[in-house]
N, C-alpha and C. Protein backbone atom coordinates (compact mmCIF):
# COMPACT_ATOMS: atom_id res chain seq x y z
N UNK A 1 59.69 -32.17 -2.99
CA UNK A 1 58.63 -32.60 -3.87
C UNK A 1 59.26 -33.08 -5.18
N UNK A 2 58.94 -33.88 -5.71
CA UNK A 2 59.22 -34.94 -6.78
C UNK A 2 59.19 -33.80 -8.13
N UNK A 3 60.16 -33.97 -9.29
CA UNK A 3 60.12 -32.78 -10.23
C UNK A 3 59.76 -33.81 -11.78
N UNK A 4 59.34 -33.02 -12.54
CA UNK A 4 59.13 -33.83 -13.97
C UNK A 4 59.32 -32.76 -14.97
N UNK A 5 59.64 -33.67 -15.85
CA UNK A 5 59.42 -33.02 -17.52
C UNK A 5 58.50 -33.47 -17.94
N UNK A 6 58.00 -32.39 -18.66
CA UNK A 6 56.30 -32.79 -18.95
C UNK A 6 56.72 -32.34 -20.95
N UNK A 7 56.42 -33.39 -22.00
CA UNK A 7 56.05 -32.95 -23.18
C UNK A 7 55.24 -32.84 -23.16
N UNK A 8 54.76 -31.80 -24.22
CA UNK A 8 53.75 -31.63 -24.85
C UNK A 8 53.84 -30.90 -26.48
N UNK A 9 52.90 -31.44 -27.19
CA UNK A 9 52.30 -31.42 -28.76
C UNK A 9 51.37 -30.52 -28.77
N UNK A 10 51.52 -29.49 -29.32
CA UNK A 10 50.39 -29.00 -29.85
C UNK A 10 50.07 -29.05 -31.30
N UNK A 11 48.53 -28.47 -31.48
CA UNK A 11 48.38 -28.48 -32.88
C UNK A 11 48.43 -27.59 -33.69
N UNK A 12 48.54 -26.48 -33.30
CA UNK A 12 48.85 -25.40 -33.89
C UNK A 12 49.61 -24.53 -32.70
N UNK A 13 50.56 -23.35 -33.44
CA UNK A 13 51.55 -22.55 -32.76
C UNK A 13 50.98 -22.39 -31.17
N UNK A 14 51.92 -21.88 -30.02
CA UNK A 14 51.41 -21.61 -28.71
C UNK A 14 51.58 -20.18 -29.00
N UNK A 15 50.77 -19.65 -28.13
CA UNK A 15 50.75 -18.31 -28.15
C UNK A 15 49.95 -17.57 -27.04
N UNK A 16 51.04 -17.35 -25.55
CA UNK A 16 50.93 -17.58 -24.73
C UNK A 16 50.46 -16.16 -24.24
N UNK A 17 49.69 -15.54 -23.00
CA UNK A 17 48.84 -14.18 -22.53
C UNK A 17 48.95 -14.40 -21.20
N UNK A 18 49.08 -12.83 -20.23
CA UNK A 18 49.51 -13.22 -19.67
C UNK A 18 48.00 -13.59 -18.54
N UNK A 19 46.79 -13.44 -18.81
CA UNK A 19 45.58 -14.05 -18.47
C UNK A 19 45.57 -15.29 -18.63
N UNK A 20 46.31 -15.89 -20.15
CA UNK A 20 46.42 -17.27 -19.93
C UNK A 20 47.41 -18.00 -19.01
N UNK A 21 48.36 -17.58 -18.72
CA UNK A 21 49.25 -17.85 -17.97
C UNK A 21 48.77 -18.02 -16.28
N UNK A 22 48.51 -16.50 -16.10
CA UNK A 22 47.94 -16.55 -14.70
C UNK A 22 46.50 -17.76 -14.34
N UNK A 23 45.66 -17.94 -15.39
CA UNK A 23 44.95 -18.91 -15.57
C UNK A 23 45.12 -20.59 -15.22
N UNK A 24 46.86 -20.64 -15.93
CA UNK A 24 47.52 -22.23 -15.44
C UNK A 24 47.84 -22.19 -14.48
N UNK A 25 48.46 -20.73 -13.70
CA UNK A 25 49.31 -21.07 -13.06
C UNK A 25 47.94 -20.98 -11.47
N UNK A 26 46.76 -20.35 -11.76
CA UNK A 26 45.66 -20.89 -10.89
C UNK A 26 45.18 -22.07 -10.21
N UNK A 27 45.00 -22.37 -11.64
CA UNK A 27 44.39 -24.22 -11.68
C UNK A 27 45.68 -25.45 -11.13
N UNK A 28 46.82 -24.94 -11.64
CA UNK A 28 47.93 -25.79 -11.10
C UNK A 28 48.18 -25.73 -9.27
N UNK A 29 47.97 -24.29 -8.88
CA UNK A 29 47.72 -24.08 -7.43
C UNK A 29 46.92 -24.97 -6.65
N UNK A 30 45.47 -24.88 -7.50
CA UNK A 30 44.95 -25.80 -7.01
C UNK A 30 44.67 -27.42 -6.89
N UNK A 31 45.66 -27.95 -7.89
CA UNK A 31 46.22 -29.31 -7.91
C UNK A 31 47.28 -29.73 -7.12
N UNK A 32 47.81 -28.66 -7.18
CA UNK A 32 49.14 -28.49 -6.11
C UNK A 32 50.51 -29.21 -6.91
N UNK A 33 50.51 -28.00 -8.08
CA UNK A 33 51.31 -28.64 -8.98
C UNK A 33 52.44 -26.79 -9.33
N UNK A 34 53.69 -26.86 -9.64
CA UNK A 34 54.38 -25.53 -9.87
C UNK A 34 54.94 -25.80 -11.20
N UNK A 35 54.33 -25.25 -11.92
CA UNK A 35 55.47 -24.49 -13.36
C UNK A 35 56.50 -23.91 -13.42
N UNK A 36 57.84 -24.53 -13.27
CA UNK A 36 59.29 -23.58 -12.92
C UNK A 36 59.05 -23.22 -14.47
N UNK A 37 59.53 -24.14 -15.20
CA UNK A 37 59.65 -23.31 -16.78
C UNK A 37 59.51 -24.20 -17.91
N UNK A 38 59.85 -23.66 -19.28
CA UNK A 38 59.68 -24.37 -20.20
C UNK A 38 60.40 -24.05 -21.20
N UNK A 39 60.77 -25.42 -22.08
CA UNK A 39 61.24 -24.66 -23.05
C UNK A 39 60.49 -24.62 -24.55
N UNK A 40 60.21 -23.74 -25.62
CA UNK A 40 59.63 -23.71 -26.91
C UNK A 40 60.09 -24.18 -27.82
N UNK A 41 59.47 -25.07 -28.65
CA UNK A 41 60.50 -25.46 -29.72
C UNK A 41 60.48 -24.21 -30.74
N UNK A 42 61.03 -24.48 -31.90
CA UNK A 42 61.06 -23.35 -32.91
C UNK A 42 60.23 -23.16 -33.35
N UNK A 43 59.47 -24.05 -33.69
CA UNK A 43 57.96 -23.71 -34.54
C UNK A 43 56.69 -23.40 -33.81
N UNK A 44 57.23 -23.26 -32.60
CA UNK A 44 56.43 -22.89 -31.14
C UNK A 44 55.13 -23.79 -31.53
N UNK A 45 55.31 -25.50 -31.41
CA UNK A 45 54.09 -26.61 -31.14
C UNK A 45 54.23 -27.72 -30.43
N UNK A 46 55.81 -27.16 -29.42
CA UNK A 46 56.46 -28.23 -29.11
C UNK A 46 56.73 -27.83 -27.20
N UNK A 47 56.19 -28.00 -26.30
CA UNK A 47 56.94 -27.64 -25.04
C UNK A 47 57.55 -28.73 -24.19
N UNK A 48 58.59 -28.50 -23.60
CA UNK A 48 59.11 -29.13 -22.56
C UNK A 48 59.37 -28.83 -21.61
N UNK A 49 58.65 -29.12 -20.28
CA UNK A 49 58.19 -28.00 -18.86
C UNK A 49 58.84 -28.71 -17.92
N UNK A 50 59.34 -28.12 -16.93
CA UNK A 50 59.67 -28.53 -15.69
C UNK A 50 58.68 -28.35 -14.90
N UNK A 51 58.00 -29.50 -14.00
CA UNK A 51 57.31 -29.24 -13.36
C UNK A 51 57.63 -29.48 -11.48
N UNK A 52 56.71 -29.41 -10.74
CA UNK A 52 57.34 -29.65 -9.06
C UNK A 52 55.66 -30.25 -8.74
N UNK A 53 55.56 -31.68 -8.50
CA UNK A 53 53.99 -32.19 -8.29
C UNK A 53 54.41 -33.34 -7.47
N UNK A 54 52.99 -33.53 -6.72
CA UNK A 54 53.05 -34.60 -5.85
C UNK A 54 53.47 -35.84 -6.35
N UNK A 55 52.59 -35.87 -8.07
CA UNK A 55 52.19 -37.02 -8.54
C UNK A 55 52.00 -37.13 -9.82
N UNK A 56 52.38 -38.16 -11.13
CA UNK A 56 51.81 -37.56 -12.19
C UNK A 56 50.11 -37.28 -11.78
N UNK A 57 49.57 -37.98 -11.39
CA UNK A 57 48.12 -38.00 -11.41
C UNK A 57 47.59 -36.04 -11.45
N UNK A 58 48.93 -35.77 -10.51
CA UNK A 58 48.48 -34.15 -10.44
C UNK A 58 48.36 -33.52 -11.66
N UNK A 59 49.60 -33.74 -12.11
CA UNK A 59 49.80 -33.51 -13.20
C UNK A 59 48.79 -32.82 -14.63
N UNK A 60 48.44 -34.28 -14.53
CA UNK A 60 47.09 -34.89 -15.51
C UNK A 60 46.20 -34.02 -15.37
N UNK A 61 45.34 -33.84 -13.73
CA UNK A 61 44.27 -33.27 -13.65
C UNK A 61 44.34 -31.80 -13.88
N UNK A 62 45.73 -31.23 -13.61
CA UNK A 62 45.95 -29.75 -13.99
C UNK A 62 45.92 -29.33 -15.36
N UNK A 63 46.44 -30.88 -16.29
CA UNK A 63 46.48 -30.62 -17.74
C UNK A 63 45.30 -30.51 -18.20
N UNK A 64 44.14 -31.42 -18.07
CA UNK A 64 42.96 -31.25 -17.96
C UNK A 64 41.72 -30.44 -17.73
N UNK A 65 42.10 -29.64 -16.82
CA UNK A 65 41.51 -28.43 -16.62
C UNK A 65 41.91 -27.22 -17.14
N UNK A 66 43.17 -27.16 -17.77
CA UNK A 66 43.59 -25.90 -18.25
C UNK A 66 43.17 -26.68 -20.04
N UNK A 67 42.97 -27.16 -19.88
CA UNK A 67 42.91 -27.60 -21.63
C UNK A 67 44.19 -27.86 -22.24
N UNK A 68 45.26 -28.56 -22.27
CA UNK A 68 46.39 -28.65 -22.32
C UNK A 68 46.85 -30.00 -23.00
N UNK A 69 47.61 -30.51 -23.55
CA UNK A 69 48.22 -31.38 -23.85
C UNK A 69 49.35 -32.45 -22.97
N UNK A 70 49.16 -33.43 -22.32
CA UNK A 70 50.37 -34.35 -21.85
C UNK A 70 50.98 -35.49 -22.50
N UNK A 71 51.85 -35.57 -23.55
CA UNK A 71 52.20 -36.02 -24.15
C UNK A 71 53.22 -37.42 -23.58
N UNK A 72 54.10 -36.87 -22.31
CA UNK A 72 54.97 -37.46 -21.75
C UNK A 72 55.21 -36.84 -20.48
N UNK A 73 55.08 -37.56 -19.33
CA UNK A 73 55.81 -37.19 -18.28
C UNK A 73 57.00 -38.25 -17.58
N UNK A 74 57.97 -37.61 -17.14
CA UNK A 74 58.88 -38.16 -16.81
C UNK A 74 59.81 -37.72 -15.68
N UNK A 75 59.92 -38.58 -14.64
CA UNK A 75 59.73 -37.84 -13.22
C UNK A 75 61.85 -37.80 -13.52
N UNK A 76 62.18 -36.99 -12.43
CA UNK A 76 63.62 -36.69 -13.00
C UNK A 76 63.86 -36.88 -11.29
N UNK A 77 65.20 -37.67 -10.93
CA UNK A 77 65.90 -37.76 -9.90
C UNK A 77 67.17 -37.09 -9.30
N UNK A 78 67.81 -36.13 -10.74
CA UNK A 78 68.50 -35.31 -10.13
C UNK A 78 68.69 -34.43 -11.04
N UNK A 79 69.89 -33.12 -11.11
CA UNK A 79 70.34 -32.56 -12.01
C UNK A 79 71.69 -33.08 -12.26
N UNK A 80 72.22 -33.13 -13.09
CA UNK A 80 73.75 -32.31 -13.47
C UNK A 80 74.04 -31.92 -14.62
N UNK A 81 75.70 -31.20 -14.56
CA UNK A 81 75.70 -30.59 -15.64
C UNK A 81 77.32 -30.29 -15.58
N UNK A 82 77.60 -29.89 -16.56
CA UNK A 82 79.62 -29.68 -16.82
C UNK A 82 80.35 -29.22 -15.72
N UNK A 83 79.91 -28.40 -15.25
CA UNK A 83 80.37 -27.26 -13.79
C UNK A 83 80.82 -28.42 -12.66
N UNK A 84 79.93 -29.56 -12.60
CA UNK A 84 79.98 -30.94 -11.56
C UNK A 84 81.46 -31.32 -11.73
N UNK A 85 81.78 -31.21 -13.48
CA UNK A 85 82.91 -31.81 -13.51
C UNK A 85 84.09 -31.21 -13.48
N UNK A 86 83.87 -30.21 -13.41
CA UNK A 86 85.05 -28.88 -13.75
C UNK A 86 86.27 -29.09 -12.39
């Protein structure tokens, strides 16, 4: 399945529960979309998520229903990293 980085903006700090959590990670089930992870910026208004989706379109509609922000998605074709080169 196709993977993305998803930005997102918020407008004030995130401040995450774990009802809210189990909540995304519901609605994303049912889009058929997976949240591996994310990272916070410092001022916690900033995320950058790895996601696992069919489609952006999935995407969207999961952002949508959880009330969420999509700022940028950007589908990613592989990894690497230093270890490749070692």
């Amino acid at each position: 399945m196709p993977r993305y980085v998803i930005e997102r903006n918020f407008a004030e700090q995130l401040n995450l529960t774990k009802d809210g959590v189990e909540n995304v990670n519901l609605i994303n089930d049912q889009e058929g979309v997976q949240w591996i992870f994310s990272f916070l910026s410092a001022d916690k208004k900033k995320t950058y998520c790895l996601y696992e989706a069919p489609n952006p379109d999935a995407i969207r509609a999961a952002a949508r229903r959880n009330n969420i922000p999509v700022d940028a998605i950007i589908e990613i074709g592989g990894e690497i990293g230093p270890n490749m080169f070692a």
